[in-house]
PDB file of N, CA and C in Angstrom:
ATOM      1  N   UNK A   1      96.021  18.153-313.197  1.00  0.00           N
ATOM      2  CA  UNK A   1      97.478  18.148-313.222  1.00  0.00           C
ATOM      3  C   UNK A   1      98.023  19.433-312.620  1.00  0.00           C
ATOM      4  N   UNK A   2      99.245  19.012-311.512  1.00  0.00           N
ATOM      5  CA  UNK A   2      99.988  20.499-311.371  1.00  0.00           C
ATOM      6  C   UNK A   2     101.012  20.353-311.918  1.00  0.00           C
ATOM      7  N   UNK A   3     101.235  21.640-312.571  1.00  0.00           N
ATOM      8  CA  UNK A   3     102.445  22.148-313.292  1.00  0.00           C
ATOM      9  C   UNK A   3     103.509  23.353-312.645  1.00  0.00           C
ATOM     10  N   UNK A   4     104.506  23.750-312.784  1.00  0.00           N
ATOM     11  CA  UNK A   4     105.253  24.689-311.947  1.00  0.00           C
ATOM     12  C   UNK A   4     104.288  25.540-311.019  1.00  0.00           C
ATOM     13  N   UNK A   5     103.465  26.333-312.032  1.00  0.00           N
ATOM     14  CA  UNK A   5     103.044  27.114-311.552  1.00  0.00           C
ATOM     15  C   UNK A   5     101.782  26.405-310.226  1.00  0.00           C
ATOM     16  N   UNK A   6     101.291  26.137-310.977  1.00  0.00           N
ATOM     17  CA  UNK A   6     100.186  25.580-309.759  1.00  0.00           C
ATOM     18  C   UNK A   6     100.944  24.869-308.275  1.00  0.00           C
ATOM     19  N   UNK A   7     102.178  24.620-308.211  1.00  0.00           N
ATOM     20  CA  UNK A   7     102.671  24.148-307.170  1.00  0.00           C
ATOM     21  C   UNK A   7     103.058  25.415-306.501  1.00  0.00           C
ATOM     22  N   UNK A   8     103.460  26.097-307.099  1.00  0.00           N
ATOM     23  CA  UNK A   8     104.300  27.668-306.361  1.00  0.00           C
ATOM     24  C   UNK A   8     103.187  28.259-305.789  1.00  0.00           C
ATOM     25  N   UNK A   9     102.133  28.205-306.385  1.00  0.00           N
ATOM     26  CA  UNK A   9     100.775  28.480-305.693  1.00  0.00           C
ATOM     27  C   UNK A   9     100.731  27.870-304.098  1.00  0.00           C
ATOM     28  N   UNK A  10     100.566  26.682-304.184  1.00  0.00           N
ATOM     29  CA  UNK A  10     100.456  25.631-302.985  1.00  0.00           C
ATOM     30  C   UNK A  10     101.506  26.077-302.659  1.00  0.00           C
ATOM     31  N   UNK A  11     102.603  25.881-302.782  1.00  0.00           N
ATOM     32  CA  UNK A  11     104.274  26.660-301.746  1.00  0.00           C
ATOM     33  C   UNK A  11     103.619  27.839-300.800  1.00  0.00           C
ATOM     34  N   UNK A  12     103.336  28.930-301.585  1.00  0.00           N
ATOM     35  CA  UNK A  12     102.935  29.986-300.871  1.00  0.00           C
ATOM     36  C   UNK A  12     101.699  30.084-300.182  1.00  0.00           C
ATOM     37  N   UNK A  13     101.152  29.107-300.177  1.00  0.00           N
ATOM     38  CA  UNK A  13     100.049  28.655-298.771  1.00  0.00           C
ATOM     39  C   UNK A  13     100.544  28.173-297.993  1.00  0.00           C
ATOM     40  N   UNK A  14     101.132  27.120-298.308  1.00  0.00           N
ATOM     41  CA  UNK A  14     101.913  26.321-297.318  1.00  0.00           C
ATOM     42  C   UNK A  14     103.018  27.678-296.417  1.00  0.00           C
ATOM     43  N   UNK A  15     103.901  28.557-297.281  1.00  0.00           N
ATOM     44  CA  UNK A  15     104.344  29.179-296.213  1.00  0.00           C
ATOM     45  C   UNK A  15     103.703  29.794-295.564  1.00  0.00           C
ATOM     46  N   UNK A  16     102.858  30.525-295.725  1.00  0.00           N
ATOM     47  CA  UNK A  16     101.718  31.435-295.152  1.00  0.00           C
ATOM     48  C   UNK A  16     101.091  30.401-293.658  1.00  0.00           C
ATOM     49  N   UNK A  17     101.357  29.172-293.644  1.00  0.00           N
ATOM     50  CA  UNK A  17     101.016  28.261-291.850  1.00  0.00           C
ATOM     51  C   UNK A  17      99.814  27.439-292.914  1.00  0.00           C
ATOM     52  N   UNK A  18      99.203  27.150-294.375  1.00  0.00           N
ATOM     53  CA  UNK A  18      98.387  26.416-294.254  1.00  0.00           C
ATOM     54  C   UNK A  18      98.861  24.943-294.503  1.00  0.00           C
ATOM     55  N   UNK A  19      97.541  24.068-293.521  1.00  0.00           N
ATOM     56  CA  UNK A  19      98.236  22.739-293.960  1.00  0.00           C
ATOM     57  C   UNK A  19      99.548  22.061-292.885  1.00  0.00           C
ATOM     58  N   UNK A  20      99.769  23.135-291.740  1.00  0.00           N
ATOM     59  CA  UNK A  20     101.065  23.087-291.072  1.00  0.00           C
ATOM     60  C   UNK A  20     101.404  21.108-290.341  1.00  0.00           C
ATOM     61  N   UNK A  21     100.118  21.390-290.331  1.00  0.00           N
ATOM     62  CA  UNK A  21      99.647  19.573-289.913  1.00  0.00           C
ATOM     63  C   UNK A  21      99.771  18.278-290.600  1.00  0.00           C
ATOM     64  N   UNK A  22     100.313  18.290-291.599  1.00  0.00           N
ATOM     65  CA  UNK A  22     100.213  17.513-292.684  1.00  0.00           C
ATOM     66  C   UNK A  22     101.030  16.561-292.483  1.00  0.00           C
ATOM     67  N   UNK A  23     100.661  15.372-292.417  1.00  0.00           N
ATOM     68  CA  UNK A  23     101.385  14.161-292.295  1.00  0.00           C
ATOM     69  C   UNK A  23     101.944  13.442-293.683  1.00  0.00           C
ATOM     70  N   UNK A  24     100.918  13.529-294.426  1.00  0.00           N
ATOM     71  CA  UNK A  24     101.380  12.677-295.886  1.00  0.00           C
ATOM     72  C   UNK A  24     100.881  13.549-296.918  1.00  0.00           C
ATOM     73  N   UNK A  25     101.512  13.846-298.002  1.00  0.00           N
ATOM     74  CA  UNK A  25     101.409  14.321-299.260  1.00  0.00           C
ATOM     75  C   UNK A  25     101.593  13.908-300.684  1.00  0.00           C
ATOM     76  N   UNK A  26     100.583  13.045-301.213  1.00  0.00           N
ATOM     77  CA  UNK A  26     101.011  12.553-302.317  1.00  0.00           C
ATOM     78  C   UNK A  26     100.481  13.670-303.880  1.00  0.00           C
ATOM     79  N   UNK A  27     102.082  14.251-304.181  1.00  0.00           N
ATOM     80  CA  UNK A  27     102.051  15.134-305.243  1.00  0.00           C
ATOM     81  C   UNK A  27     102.506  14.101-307.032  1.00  0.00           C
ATOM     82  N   UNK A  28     102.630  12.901-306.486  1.00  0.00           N
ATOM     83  CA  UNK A  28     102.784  11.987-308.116  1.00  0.00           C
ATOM     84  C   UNK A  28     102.556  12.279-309.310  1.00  0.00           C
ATOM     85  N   UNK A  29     102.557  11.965-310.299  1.00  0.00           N
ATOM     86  CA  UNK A  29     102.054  12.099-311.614  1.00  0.00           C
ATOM     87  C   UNK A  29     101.312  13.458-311.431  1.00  0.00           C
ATOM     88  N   UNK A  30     102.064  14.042-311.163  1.00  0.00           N
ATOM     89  CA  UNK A  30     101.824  15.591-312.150  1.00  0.00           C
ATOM     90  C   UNK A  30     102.837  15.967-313.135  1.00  0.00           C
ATOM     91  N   UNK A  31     102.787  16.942-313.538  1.00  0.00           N
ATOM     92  CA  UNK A  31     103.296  18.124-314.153  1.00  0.00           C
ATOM     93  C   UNK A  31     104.974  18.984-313.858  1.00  0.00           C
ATOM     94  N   UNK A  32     104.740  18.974-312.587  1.00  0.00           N
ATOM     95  CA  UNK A  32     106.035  20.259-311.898  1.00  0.00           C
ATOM     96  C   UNK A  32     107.232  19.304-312.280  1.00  0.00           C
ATOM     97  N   UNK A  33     108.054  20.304-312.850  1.00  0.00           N
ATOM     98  CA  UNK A  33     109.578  20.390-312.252  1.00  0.00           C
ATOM     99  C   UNK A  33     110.081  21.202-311.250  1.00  0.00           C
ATOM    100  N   UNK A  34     111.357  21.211-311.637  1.00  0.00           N
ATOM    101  CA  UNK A  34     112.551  21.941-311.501  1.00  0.00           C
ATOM    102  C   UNK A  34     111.953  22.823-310.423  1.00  0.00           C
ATOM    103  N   UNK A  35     111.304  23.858-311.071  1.00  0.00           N
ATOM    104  CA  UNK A  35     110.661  25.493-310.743  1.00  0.00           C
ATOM    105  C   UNK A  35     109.897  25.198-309.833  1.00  0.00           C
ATOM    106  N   UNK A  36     109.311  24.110-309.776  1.00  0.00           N
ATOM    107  CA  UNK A  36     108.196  24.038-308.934  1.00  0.00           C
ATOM    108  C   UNK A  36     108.467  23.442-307.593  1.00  0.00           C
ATOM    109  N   UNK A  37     109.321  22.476-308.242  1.00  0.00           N
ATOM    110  CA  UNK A  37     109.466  21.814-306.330  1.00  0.00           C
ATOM    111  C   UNK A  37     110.551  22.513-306.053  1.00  0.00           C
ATOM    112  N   UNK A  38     111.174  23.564-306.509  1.00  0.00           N
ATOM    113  CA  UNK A  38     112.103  24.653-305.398  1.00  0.00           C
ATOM    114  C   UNK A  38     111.370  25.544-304.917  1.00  0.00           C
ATOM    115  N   UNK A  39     110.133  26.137-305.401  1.00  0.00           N
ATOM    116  CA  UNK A  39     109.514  27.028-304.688  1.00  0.00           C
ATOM    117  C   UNK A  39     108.842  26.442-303.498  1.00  0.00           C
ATOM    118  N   UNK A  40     108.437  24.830-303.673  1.00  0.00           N
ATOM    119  CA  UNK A  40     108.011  24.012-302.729  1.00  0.00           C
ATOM    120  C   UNK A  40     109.267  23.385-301.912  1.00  0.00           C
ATOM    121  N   UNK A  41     110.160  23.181-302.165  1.00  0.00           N
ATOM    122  CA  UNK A  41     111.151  22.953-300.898  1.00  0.00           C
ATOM    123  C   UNK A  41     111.909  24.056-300.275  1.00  0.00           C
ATOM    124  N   UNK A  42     111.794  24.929-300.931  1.00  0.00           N
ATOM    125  CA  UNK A  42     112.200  26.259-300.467  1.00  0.00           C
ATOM    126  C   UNK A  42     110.939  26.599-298.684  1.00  0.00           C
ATOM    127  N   UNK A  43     109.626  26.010-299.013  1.00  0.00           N
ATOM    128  CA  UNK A  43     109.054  26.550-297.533  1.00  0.00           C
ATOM    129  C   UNK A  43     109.322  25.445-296.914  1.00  0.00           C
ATOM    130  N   UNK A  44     109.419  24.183-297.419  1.00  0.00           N
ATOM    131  CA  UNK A  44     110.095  22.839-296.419  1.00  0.00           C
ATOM    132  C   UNK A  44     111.367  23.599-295.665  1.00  0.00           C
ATOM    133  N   UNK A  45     111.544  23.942-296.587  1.00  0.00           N
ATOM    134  CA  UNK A  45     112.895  24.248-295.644  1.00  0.00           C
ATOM    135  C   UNK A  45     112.984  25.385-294.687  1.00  0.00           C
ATOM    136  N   UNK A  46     111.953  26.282-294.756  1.00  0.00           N
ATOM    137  CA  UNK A  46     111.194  26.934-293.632  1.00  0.00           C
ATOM    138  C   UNK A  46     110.645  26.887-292.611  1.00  0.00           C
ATOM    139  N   UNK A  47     110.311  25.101-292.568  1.00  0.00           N
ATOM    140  CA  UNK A  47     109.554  24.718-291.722  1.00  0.00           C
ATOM    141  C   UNK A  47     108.192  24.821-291.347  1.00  0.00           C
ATOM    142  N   UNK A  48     107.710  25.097-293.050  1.00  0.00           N
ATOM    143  CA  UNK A  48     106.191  24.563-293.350  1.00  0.00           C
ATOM    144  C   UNK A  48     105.350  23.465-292.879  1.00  0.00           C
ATOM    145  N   UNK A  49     106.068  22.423-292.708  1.00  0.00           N
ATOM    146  CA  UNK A  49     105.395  21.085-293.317  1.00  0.00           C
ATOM    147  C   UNK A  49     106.421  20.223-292.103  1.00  0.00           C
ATOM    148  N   UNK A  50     106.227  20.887-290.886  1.00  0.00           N
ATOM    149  CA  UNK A  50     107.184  20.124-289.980  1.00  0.00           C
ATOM    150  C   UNK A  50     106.301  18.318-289.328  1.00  0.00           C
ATOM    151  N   UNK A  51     105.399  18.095-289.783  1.00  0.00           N
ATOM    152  CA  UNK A  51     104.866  16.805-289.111  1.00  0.00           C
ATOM    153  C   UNK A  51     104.873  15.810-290.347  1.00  0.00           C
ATOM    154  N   UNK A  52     105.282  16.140-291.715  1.00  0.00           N
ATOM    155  CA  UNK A  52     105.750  15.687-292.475  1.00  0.00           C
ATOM    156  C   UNK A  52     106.163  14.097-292.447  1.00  0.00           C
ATOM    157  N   UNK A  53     105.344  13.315-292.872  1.00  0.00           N
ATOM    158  CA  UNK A  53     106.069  12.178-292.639  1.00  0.00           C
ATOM    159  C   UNK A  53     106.292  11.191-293.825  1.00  0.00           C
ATOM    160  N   UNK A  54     105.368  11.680-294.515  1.00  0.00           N
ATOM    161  CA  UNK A  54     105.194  10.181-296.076  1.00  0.00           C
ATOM    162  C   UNK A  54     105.567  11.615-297.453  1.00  0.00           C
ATOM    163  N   UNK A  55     105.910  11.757-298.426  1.00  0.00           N
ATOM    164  CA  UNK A  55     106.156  12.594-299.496  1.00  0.00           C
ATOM    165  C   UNK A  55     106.139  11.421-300.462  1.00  0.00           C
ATOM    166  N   UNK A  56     104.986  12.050-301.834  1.00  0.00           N
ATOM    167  CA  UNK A  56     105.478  10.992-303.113  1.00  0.00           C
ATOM    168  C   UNK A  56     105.597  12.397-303.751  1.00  0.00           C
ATOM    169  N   UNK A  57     106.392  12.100-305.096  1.00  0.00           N
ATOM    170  CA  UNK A  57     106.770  13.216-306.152  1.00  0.00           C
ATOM    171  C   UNK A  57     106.768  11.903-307.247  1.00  0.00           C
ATOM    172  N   UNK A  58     106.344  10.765-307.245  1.00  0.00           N
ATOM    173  CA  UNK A  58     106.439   9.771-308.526  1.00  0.00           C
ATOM    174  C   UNK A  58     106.211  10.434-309.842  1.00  0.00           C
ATOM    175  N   UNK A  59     106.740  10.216-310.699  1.00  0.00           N
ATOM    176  CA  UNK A  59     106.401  10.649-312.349  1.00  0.00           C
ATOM    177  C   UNK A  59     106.339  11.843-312.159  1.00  0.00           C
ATOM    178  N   UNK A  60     106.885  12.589-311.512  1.00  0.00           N
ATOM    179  CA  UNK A  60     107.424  14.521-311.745  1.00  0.00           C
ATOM    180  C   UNK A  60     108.468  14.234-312.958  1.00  0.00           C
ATOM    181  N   UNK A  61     108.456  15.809-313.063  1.00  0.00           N
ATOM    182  CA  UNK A  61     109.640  16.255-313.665  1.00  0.00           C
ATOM    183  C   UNK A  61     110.577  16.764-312.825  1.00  0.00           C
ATOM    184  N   UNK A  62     111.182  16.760-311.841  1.00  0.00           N
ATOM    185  CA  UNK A  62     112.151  17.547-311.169  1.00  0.00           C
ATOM    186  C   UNK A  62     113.065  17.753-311.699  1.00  0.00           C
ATOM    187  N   UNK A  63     113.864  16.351-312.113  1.00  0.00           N
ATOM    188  CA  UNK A  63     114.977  15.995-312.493  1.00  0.00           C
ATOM    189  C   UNK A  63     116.136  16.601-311.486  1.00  0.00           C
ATOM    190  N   UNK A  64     117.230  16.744-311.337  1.00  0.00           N
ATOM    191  CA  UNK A  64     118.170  16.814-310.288  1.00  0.00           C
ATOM    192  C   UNK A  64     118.030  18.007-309.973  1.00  0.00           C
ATOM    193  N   UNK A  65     117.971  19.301-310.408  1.00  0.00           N
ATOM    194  CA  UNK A  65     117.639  20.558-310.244  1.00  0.00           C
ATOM    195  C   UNK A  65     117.251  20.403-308.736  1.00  0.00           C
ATOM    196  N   UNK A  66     115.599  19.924-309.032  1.00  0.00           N
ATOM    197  CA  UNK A  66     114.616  19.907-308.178  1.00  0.00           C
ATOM    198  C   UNK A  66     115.136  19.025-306.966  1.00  0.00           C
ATOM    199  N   UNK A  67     115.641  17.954-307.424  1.00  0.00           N
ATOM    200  CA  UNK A  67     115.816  16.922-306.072  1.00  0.00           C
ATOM    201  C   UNK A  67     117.285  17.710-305.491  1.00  0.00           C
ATOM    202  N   UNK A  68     117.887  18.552-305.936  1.00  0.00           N
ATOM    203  CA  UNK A  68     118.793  19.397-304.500  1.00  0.00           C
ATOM    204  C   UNK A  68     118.105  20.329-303.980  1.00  0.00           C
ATOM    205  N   UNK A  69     116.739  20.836-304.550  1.00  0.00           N
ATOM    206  CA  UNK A  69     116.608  21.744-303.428  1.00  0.00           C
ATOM    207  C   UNK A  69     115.460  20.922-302.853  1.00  0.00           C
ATOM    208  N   UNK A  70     115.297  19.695-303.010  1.00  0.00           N
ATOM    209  CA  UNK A  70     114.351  18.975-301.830  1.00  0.00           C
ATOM    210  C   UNK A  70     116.034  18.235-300.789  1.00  0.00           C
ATOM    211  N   UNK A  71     116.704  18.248-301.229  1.00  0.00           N
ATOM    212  CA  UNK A  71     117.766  17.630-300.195  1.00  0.00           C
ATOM    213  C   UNK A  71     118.152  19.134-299.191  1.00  0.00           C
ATOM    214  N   UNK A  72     117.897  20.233-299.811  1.00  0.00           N
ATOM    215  CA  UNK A  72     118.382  21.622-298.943  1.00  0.00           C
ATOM    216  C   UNK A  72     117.740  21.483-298.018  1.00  0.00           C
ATOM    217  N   UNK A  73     115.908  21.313-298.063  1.00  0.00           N
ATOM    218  CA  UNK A  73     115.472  21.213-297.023  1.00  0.00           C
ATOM    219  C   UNK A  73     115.732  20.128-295.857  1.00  0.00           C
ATOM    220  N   UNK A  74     115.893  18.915-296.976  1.00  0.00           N
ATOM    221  CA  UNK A  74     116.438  17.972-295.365  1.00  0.00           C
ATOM    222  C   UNK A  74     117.447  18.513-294.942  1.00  0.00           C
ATOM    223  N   UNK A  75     118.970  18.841-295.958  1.00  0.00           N
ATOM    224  CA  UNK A  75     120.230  19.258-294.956  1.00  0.00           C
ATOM    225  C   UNK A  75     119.884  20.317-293.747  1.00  0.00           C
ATOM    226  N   UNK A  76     118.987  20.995-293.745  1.00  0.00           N
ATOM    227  CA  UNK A  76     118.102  22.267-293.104  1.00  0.00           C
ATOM    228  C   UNK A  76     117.315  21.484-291.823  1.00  0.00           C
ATOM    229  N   UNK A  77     117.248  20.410-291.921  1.00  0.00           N
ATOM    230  CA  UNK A  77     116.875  19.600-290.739  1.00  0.00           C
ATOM    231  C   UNK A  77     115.304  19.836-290.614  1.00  0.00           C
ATOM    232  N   UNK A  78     114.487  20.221-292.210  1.00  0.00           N
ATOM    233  CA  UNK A  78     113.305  20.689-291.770  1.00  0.00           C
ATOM    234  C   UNK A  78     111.855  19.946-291.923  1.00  0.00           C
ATOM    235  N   UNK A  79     112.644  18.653-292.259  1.00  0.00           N
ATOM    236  CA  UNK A  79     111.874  17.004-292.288  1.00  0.00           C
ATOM    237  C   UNK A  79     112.423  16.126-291.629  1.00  0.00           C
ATOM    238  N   UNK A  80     112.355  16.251-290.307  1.00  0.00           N
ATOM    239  CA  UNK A  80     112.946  15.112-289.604  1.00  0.00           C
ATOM    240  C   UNK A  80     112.217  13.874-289.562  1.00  0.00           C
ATOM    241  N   UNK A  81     110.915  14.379-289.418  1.00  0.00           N
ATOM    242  CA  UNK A  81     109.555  13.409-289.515  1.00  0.00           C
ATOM    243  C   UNK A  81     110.016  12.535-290.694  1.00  0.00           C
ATOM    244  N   UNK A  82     110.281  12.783-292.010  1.00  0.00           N
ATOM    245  CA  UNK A  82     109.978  12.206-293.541  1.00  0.00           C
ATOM    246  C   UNK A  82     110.526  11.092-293.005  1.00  0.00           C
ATOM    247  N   UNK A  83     109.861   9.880-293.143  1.00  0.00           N
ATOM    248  CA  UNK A  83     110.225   8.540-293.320  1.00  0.00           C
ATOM    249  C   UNK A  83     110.198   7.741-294.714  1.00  0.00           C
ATOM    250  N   UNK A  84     109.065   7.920-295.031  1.00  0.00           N
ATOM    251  CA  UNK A  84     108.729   7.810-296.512  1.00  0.00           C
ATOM    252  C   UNK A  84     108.840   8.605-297.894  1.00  0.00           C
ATOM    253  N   UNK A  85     109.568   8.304-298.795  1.00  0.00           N
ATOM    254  CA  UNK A  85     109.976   9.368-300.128  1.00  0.00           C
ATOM    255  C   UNK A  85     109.714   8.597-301.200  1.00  0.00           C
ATOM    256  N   UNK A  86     109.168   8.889-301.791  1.00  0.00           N
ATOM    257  CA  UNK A  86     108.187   7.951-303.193  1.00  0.00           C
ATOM    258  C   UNK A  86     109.216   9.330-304.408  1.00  0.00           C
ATOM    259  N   UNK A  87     110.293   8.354-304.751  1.00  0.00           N
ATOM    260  CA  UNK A  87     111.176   9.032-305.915  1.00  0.00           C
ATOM    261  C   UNK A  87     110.949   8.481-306.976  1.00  0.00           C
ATOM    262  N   UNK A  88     109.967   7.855-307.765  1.00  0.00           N
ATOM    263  CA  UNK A  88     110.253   6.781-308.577  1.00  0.00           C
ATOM    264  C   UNK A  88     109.566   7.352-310.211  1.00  0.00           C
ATOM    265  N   UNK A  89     110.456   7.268-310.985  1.00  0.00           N
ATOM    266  CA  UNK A  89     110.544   8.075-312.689  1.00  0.00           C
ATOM    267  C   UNK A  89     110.647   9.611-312.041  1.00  0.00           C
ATOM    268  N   UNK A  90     111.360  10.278-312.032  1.00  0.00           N
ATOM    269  CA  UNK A  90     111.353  12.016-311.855  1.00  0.00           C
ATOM    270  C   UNK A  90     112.526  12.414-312.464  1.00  0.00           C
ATOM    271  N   UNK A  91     113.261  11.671-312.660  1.00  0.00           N
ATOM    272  CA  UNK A  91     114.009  12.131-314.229  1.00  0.00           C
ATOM    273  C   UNK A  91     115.774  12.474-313.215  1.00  0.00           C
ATOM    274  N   UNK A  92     116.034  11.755-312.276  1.00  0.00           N
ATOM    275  CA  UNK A  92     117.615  12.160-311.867  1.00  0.00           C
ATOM    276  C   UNK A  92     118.334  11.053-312.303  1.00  0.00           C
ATOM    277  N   UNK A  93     119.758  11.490-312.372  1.00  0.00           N
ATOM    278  CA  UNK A  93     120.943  11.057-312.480  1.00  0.00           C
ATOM    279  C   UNK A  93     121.769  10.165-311.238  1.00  0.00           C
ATOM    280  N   UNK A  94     122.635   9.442-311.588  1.00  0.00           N
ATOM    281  CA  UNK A  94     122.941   8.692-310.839  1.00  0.00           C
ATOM    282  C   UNK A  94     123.912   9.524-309.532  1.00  0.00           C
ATOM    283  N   UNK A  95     124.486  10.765-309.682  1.00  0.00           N
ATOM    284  CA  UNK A  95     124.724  11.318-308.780  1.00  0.00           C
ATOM    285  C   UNK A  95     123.485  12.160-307.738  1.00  0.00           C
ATOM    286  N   UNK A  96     122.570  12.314-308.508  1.00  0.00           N
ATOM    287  CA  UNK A  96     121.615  13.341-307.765  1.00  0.00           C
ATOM    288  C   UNK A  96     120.917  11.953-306.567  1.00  0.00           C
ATOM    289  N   UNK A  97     121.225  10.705-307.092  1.00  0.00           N
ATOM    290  CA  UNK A  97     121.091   9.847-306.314  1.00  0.00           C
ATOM    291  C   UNK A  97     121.420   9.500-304.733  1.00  0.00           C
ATOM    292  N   UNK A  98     122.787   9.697-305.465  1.00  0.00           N
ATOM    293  CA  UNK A  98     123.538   9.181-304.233  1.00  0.00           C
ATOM    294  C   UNK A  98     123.996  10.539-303.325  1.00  0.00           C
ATOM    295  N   UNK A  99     123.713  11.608-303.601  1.00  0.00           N
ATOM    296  CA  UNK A  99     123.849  12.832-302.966  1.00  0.00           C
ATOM    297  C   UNK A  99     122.481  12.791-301.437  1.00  0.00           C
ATOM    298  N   UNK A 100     121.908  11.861-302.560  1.00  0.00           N
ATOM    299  CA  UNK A 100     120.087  11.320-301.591  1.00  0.00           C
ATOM    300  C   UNK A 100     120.382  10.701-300.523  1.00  0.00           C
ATOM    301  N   UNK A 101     121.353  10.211-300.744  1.00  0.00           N
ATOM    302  CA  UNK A 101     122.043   9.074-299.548  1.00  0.00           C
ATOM    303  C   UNK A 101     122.958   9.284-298.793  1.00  0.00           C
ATOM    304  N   UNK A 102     123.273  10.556-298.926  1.00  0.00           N
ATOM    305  CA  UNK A 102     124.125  11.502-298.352  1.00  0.00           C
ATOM    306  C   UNK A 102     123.473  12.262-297.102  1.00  0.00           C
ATOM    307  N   UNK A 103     122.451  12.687-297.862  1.00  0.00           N
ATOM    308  CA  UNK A 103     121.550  13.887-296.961  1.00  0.00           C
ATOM    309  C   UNK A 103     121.234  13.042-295.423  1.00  0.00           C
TER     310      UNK A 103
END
């Protein structure tokens, strides 16, 4: 299981260029919230993870926190690739939704 911390770990590889190639990432049924997938969309939005194309986060904890700073990185234009987004149980609200549909 990753939990905040163990993802902020992976963030800071990922910014550091590892992994820059990465097409699909399935992070599901873990652990992380909030804390964790901002330190991880924080290098998306750096332009870590630019070949990016499939993302799951299923059964996280983000909850809306987390899913705006995964929308920063799209507004940031730094997943153009992402076609695929596996959102399903991560704990948002019906606005953090449609803010999704915004981006």
């Amino acid at each position: 299981q990753i939990g905040n911390e163990g993802l902020t770990v992976f963030a800071e590889a990922l910014g550091k260029g590892a992994l820059a190639h990465l097409y699909g990432l399935d992070m599901g049924h873990n652990d992380f919230g909030a804390t964790g997938m901002s330190a991880f969309s924080e290098v998306l939005a750096e332009g870590a993870l630019p070949c990016l194309i499939e993302l799951n986060i299923q059964v996280t904890m983000i909850g809306n926190q987390g899913m705006i700073a995964l929308l920063d990185a799209v507004d940031k234009k730094a997943l153009n690739d992402l076609s695929i987004l596996n959102l399903y149980e991560i704990g948002i609200d019906d606005a953090a939704i449609s803010s999704l549909f915004k981006a």
